[in-house]
C-alpha atoms as a PDB file:
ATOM      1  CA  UNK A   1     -12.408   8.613 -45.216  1.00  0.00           C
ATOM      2  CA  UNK A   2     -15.868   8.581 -45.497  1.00  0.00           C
ATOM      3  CA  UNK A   3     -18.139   5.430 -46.229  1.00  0.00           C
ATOM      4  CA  UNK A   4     -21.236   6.849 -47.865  1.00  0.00           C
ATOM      5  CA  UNK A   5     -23.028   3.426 -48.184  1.00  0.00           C
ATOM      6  CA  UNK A   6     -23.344   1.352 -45.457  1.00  0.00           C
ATOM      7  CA  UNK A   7     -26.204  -1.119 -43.547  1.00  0.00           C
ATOM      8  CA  UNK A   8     -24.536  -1.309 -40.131  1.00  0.00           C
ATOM      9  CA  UNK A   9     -28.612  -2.419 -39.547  1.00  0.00           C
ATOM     10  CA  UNK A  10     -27.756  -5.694 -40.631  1.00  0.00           C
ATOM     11  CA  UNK A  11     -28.369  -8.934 -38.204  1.00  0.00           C
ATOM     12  CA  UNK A  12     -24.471  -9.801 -38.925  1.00  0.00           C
ATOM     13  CA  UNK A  13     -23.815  -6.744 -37.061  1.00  0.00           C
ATOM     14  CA  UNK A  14     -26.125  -7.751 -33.645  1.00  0.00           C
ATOM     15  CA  UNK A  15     -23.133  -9.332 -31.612  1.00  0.00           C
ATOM     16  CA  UNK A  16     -20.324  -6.227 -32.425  1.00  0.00           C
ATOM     17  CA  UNK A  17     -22.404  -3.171 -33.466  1.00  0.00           C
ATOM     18  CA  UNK A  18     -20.424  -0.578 -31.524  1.00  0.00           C
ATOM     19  CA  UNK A  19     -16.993  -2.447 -31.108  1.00  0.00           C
ATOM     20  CA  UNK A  20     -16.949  -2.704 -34.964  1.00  0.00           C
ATOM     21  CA  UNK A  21     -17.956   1.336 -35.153  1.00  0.00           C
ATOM     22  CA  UNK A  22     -15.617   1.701 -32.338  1.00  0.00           C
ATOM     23  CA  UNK A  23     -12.847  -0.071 -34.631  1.00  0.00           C
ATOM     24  CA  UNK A  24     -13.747   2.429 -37.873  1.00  0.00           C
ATOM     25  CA  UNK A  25     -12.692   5.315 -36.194  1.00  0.00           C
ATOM     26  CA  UNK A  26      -9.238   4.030 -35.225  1.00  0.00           C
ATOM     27  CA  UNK A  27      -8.858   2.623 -39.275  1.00  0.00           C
ATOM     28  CA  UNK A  28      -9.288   6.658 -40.580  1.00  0.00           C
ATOM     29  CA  UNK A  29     -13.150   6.297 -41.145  1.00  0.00           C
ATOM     30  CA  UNK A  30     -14.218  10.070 -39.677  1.00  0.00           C
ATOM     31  CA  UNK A  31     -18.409   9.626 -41.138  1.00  0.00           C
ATOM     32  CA  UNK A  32     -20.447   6.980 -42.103  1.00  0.00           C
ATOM     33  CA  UNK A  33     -23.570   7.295 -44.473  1.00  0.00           C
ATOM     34  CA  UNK A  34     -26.216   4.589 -42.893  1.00  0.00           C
ATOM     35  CA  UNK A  35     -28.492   3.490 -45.912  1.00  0.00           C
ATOM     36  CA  UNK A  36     -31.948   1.980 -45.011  1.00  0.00           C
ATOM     37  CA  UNK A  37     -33.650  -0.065 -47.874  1.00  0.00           C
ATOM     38  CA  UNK A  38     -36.791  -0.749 -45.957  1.00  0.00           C
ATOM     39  CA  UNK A  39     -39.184   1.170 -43.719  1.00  0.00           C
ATOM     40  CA  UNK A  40     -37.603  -1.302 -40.939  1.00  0.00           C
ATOM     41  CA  UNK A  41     -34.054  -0.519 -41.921  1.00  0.00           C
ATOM     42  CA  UNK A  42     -34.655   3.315 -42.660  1.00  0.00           C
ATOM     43  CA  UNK A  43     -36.053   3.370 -39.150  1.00  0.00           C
ATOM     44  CA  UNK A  44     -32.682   1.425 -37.636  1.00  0.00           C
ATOM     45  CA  UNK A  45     -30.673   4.173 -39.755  1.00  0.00           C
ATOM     46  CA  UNK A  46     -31.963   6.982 -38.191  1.00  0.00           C
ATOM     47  CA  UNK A  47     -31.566   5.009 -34.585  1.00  0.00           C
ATOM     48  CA  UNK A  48     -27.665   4.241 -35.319  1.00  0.00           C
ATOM     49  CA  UNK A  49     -27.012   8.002 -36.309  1.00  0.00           C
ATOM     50  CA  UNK A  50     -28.512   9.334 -33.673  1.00  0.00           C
ATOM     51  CA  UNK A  51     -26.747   7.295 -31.275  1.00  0.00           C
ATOM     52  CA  UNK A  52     -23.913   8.738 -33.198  1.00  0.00           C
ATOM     53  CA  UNK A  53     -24.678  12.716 -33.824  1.00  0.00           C
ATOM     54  CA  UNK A  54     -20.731  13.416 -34.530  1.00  0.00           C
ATOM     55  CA  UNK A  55     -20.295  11.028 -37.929  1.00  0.00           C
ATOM     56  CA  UNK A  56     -23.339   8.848 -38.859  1.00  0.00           C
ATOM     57  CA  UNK A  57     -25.606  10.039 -41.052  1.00  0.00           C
ATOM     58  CA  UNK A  58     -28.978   8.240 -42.254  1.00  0.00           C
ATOM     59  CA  UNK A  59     -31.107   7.589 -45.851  1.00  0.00           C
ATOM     60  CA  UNK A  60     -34.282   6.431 -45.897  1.00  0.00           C
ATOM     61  CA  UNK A  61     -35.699   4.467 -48.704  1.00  0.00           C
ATOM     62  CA  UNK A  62     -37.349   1.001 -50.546  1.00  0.00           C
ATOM     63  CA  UNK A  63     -34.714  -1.185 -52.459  1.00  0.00           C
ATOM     64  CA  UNK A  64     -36.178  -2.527 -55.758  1.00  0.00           C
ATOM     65  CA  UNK A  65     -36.060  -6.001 -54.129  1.00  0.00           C
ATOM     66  CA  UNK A  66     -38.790  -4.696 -51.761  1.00  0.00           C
ATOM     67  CA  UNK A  67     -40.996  -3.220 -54.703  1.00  0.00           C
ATOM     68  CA  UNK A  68     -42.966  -6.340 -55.661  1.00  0.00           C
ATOM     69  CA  UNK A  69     -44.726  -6.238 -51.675  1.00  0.00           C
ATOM     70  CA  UNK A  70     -44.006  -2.328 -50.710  1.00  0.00           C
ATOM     71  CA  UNK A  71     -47.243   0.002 -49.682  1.00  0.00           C
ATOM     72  CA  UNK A  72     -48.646   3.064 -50.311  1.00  0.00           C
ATOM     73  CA  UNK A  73     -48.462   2.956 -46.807  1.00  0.00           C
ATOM     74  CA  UNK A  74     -44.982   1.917 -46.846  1.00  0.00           C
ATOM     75  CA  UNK A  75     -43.847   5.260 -49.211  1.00  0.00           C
ATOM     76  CA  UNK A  76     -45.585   7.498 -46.602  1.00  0.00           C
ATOM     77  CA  UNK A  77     -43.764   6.449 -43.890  1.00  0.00           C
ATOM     78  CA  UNK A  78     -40.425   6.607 -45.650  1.00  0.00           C
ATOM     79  CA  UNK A  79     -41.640  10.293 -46.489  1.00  0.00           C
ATOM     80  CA  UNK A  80     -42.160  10.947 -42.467  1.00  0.00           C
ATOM     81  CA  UNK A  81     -39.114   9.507 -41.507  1.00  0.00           C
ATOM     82  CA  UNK A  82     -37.365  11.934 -44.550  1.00  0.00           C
ATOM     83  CA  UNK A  83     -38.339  14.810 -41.949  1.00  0.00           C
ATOM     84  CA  UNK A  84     -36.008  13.802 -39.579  1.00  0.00           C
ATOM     85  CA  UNK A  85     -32.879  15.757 -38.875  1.00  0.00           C
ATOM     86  CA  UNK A  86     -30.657  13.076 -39.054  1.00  0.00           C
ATOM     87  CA  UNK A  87     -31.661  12.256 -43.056  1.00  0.00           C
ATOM     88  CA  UNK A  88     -30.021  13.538 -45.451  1.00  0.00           C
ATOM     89  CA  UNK A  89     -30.461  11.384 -48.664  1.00  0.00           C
ATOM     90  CA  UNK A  90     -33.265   9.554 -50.426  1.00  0.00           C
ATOM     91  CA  UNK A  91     -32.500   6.178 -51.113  1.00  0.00           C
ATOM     92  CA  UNK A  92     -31.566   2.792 -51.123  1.00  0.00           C
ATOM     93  CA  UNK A  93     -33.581   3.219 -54.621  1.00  0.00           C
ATOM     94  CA  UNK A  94     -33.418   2.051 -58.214  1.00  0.00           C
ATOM     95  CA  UNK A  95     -33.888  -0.931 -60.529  1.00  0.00           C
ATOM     96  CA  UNK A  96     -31.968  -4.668 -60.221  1.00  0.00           C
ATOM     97  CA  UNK A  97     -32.862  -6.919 -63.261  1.00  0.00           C
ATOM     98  CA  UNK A  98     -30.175  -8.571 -62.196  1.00  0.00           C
ATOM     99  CA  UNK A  99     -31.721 -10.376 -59.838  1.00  0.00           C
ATOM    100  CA  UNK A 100     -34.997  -9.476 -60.592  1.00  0.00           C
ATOM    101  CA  UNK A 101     -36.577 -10.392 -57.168  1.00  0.00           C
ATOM    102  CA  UNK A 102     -39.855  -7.868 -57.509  1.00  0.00           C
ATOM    103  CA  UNK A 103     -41.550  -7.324 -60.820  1.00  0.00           C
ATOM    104  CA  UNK A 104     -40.225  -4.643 -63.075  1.00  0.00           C
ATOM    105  CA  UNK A 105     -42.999  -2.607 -64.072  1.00  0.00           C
ATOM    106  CA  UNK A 106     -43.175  -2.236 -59.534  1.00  0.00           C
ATOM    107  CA  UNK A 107     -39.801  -1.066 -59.116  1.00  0.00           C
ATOM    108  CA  UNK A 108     -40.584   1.355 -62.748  1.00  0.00           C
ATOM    109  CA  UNK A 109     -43.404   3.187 -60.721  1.00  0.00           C
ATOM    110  CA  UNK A 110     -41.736   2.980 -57.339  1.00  0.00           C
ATOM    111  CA  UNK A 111     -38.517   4.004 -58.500  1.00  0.00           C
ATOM    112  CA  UNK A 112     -40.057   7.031 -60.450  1.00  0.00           C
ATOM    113  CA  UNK A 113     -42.349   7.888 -57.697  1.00  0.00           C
ATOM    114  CA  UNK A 114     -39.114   8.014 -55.250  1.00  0.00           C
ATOM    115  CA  UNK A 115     -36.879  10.440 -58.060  1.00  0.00           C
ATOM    116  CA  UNK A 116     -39.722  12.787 -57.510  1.00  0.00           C
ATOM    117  CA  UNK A 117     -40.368  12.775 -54.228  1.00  0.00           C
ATOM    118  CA  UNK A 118     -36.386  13.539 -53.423  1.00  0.00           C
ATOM    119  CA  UNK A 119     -37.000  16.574 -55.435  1.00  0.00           C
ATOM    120  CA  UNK A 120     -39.611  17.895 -53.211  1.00  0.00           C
ATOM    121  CA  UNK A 121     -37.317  17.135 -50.373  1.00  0.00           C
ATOM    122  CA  UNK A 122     -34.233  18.429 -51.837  1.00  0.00           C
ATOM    123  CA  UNK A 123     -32.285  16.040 -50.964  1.00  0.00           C
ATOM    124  CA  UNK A 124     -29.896  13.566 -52.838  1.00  0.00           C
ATOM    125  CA  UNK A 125     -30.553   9.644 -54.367  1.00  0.00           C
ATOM    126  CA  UNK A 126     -28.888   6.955 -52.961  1.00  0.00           C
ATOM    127  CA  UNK A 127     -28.878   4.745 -56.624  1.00  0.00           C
ATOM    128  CA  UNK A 128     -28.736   1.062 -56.643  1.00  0.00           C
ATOM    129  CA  UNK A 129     -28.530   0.196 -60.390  1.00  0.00           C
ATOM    130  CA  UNK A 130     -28.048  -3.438 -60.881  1.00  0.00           C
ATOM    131  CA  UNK A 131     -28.579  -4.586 -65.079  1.00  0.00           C
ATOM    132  CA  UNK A 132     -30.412  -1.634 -65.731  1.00  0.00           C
ATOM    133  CA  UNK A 133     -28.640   1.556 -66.586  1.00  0.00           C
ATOM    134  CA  UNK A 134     -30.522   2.411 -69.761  1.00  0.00           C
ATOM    135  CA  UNK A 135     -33.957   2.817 -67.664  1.00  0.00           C
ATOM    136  CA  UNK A 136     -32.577   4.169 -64.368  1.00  0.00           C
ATOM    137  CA  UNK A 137     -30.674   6.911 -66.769  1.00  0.00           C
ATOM    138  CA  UNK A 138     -34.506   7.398 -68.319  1.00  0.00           C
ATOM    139  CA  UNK A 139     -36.255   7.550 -65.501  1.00  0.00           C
ATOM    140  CA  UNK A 140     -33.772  10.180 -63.957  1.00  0.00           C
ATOM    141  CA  UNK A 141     -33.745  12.337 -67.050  1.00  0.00           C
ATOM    142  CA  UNK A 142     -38.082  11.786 -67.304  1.00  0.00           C
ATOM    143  CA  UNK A 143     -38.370  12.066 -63.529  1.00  0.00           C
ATOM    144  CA  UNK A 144     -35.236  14.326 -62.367  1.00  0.00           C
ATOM    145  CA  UNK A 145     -35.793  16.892 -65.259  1.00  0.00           C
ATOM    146  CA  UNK A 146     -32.127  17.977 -64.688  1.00  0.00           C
ATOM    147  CA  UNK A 147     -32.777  18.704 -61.038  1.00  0.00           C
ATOM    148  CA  UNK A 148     -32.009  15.081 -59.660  1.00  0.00           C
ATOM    149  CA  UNK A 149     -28.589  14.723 -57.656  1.00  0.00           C
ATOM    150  CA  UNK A 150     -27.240  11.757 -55.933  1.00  0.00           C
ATOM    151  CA  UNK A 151     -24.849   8.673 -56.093  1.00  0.00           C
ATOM    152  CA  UNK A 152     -24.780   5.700 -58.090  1.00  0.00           C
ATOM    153  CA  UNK A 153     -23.926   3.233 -55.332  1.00  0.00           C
ATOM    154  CA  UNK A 154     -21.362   0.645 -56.248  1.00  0.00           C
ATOM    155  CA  UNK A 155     -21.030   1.865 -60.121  1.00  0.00           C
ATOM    156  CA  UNK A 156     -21.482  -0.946 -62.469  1.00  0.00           C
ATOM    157  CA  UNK A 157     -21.360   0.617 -65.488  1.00  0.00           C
ATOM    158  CA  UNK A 158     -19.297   1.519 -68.385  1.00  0.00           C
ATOM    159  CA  UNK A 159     -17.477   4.233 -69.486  1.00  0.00           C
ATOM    160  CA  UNK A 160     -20.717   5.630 -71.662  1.00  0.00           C
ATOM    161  CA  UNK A 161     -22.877   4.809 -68.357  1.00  0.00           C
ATOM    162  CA  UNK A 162     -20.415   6.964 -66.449  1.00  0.00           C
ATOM    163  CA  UNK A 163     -20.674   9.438 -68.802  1.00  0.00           C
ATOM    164  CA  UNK A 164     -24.063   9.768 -69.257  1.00  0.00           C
ATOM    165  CA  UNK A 165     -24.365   9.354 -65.064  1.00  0.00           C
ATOM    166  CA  UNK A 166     -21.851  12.454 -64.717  1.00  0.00           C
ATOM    167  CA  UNK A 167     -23.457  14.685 -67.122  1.00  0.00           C
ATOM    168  CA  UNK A 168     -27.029  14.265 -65.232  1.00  0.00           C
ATOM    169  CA  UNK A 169     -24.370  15.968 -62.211  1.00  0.00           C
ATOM    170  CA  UNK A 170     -24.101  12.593 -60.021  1.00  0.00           C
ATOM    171  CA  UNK A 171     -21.233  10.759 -58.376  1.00  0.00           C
ATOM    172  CA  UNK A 172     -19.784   7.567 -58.618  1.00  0.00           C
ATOM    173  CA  UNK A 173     -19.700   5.393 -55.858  1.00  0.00           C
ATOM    174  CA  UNK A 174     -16.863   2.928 -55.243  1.00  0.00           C
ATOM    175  CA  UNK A 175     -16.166   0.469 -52.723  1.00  0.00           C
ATOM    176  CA  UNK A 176     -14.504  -3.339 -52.502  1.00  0.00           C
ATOM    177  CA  UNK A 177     -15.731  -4.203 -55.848  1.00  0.00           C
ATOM    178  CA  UNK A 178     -12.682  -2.355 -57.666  1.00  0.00           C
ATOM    179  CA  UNK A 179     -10.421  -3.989 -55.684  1.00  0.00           C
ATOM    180  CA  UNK A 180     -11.600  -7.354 -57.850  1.00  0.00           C
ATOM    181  CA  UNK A 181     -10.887  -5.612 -60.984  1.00  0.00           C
ATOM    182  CA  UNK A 182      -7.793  -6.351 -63.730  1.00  0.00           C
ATOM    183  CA  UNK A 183      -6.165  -3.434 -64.089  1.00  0.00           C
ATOM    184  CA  UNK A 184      -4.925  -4.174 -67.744  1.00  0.00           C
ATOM    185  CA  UNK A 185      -8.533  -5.140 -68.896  1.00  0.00           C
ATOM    186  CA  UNK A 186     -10.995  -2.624 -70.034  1.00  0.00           C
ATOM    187  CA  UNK A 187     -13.033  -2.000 -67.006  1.00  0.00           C
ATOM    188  CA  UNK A 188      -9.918  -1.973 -64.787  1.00  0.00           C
ATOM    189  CA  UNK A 189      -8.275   0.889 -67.358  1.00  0.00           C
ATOM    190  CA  UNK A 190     -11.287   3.041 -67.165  1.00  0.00           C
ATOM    191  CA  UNK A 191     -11.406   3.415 -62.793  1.00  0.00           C
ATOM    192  CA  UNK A 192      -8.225   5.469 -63.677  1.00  0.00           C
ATOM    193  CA  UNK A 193      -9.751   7.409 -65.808  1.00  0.00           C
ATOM    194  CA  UNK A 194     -12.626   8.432 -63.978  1.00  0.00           C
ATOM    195  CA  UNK A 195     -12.765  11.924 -62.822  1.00  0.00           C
ATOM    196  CA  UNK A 196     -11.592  12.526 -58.999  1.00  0.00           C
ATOM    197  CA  UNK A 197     -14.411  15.392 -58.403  1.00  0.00           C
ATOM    198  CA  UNK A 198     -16.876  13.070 -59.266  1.00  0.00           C
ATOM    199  CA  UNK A 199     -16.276  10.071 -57.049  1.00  0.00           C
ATOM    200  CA  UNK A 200     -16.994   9.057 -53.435  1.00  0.00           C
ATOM    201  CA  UNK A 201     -16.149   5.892 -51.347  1.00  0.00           C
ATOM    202  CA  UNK A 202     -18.723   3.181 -49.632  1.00  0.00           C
ATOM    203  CA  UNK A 203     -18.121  -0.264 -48.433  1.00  0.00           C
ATOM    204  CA  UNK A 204     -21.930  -1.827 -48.847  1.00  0.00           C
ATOM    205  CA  UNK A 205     -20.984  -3.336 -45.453  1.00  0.00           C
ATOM    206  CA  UNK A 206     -21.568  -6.080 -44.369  1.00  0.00           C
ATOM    207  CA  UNK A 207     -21.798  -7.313 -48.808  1.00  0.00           C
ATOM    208  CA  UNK A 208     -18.328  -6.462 -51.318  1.00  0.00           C
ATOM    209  CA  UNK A 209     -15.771  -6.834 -49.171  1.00  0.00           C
ATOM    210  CA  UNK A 210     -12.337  -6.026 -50.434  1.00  0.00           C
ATOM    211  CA  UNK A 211      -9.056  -7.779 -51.882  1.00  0.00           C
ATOM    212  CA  UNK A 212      -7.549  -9.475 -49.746  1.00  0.00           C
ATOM    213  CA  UNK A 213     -10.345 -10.163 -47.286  1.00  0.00           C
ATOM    214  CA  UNK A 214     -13.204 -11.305 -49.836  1.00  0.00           C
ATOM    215  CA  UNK A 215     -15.311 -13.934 -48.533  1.00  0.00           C
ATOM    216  CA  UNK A 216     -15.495 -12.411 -45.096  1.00  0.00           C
ATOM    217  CA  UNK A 217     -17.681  -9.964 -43.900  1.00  0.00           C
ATOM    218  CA  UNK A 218     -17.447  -6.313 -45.128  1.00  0.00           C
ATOM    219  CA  UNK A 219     -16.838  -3.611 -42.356  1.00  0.00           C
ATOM    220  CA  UNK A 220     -16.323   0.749 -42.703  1.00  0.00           C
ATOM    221  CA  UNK A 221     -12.392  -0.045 -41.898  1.00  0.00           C
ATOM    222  CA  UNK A 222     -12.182  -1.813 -44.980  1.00  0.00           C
ATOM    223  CA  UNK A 223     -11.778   0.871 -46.910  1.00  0.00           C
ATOM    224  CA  UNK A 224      -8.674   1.609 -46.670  1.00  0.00           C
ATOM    225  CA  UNK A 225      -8.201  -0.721 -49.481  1.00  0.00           C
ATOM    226  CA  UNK A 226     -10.660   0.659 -51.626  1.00  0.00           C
ATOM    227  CA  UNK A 227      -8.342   4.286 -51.365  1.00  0.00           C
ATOM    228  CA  UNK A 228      -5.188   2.013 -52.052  1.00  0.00           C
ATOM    229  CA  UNK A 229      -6.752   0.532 -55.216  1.00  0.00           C
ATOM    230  CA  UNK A 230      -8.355   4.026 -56.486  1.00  0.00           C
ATOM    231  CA  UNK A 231      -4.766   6.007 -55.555  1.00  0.00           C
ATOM    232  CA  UNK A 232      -2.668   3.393 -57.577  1.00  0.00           C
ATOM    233  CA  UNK A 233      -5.425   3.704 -60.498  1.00  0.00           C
ATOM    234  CA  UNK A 234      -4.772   7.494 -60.687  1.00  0.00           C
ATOM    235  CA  UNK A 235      -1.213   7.854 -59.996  1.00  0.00           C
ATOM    236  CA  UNK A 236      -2.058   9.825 -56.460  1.00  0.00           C
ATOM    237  CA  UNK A 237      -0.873   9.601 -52.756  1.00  0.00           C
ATOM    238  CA  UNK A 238      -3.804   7.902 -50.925  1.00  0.00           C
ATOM    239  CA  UNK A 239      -4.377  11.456 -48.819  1.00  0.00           C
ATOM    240  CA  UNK A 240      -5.153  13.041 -51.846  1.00  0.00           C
ATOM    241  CA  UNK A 241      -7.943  10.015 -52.700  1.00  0.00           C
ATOM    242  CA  UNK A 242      -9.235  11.111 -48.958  1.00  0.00           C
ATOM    243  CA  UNK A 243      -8.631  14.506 -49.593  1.00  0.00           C
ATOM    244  CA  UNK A 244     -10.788  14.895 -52.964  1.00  0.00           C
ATOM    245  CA  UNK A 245     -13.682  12.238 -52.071  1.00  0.00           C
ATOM    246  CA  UNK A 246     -14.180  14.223 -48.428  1.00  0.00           C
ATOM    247  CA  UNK A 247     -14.666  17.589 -50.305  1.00  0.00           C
ATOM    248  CA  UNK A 248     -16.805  15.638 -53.027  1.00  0.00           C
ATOM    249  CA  UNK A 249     -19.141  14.112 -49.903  1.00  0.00           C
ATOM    250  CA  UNK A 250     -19.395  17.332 -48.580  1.00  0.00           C
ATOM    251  CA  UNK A 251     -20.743  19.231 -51.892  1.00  0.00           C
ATOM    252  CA  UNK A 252     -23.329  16.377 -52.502  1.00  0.00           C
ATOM    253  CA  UNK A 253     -24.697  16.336 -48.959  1.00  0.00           C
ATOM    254  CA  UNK A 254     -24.592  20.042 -47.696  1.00  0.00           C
ATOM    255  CA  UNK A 255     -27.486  19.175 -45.313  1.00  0.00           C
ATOM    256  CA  UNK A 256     -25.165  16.685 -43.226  1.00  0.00           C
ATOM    257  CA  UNK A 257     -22.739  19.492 -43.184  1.00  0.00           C
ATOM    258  CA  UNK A 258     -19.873  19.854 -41.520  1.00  0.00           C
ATOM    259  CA  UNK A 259     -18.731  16.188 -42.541  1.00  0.00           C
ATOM    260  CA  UNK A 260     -15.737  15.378 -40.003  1.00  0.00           C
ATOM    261  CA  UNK A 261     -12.402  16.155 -41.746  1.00  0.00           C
ATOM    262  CA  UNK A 262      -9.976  13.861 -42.912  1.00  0.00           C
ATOM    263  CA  UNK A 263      -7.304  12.011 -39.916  1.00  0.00           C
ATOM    264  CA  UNK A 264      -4.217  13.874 -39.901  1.00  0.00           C
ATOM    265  CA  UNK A 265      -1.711  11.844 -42.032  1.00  0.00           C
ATOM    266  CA  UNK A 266      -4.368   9.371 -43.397  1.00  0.00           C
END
């Protein structure tokens, strides 16, 4: 399994950092995608996976919450630290009028700014789309011209969103959050019917943690359950779920390749 969205950077990590990495691998996590959403955090990223060359990876980025008070300044360094050879996707980036903690028309022209500047890296999006699917799908199609790639993190959407996501080529990223779905109610119907090519698997650790540990703090061996929950939505063996979302990380990120394989009888 691999968790392609995770802030292991967080403070609730401090005490149990490398015991709780330690406890991943043993759970069948074999990689781990560290997501900054801050110069401070994209810096820590880069620090964890290169402490851990084998299976973490890093992104480097500005979450829309950080738009309202982020720098010129700011973007260039997140464009320096892009150079390094641990980095291999763009991103925490997007738009949250959900919460709507930094202006929009800031996280408009920073999230625009950051669509083009992956381009001239190369490398993919890490998408945090919160409330606002109709402008991040704009901005993507104005900004991306066709050439953008990436993940929406922790897919909110509906089925047309999904659509309209998959057909600009990106993948849908899933972690504890379908484990609080109905399964006979609309949203809860349509994880089934999303396409297995197209999906990968993320925790947002230490936030979303899983049925039946909600309320605690989220971890990468927690994801186990979000490969229960997405094999009983298809109608698959949970090694095929691993199976299908490693090859699926490994054709979105062919910089971080090889990605290590899937456990033997996970």
């Amino acid at each position: 399994m691999i968790d392609t969205h995770c802030h292991l950077s967080h403070p609730e990590f401090d005490p149990d950092r490398e015991e709780l990495i330690a406890r991943s691998w043993t759970q069948g996590v074999t990689a781990i995608l560290e997501v900054g959403y801050s110069v401070e955090t994209s810096r820590r990223a880069i620090e964890i996976a290169r402490a851990h060359p084998a299976r973490i990876r890093a992104s480097v980025g500005i979450h829309p919450h950080e738009a309202g008070k982020a720098t010129d300044a700011d973007f260039a360094e997140i464009e320096r630290l892009s150079q390094e050879p641990e980095v291999v996707a763009i991103g925490e980036t997007g738009l949250d009028f959900y919460r709507d903690w930094a202006p929009r028309d800031k996280q408009l022209a920073l999230f625009a700014r950051t669509v083009r500047f992956s381009l001239e890296r190369d490398l993919p999006l890490v998408i945090h789309d919160r409330d606002a699917h109709d402008d991040v799908l704009r901005i993507l199609r104005e900004e991306g011209g066709g050439k953008a790639r990436g993940i929406f993190h922790c897919f909110s959407g509906d089925a047309e969103v999904a659509r309209q996501a998959l057909d600009l080529g990106f993948y849908l990223g899933l972690g504890g959050s379908i484990t609080y779905l109905n399964p006979r109610k609309k949203k809860g119907r349509m994880l089934g019917e999303l396409p297995l090519d197209r999906l990968l698997l993320e925790t947002d650790a230490p936030w979303l943690t899983p049925a039946p540990h909600k309320g605690t703090r989220n971890e990468p061996a927690n994801m186990r359950f979000v490969v229960a929950r997405l094999a009983e939505a298809h109608g698959v063996p949970e090694p095929e779920i691993v199976a299908r979302t490693h090859e699926n990380t490994a054709r979105l990120f062919p910089h971080a390749a090889p990605w290590p394989g899937p456990v033997r009888g996970a």
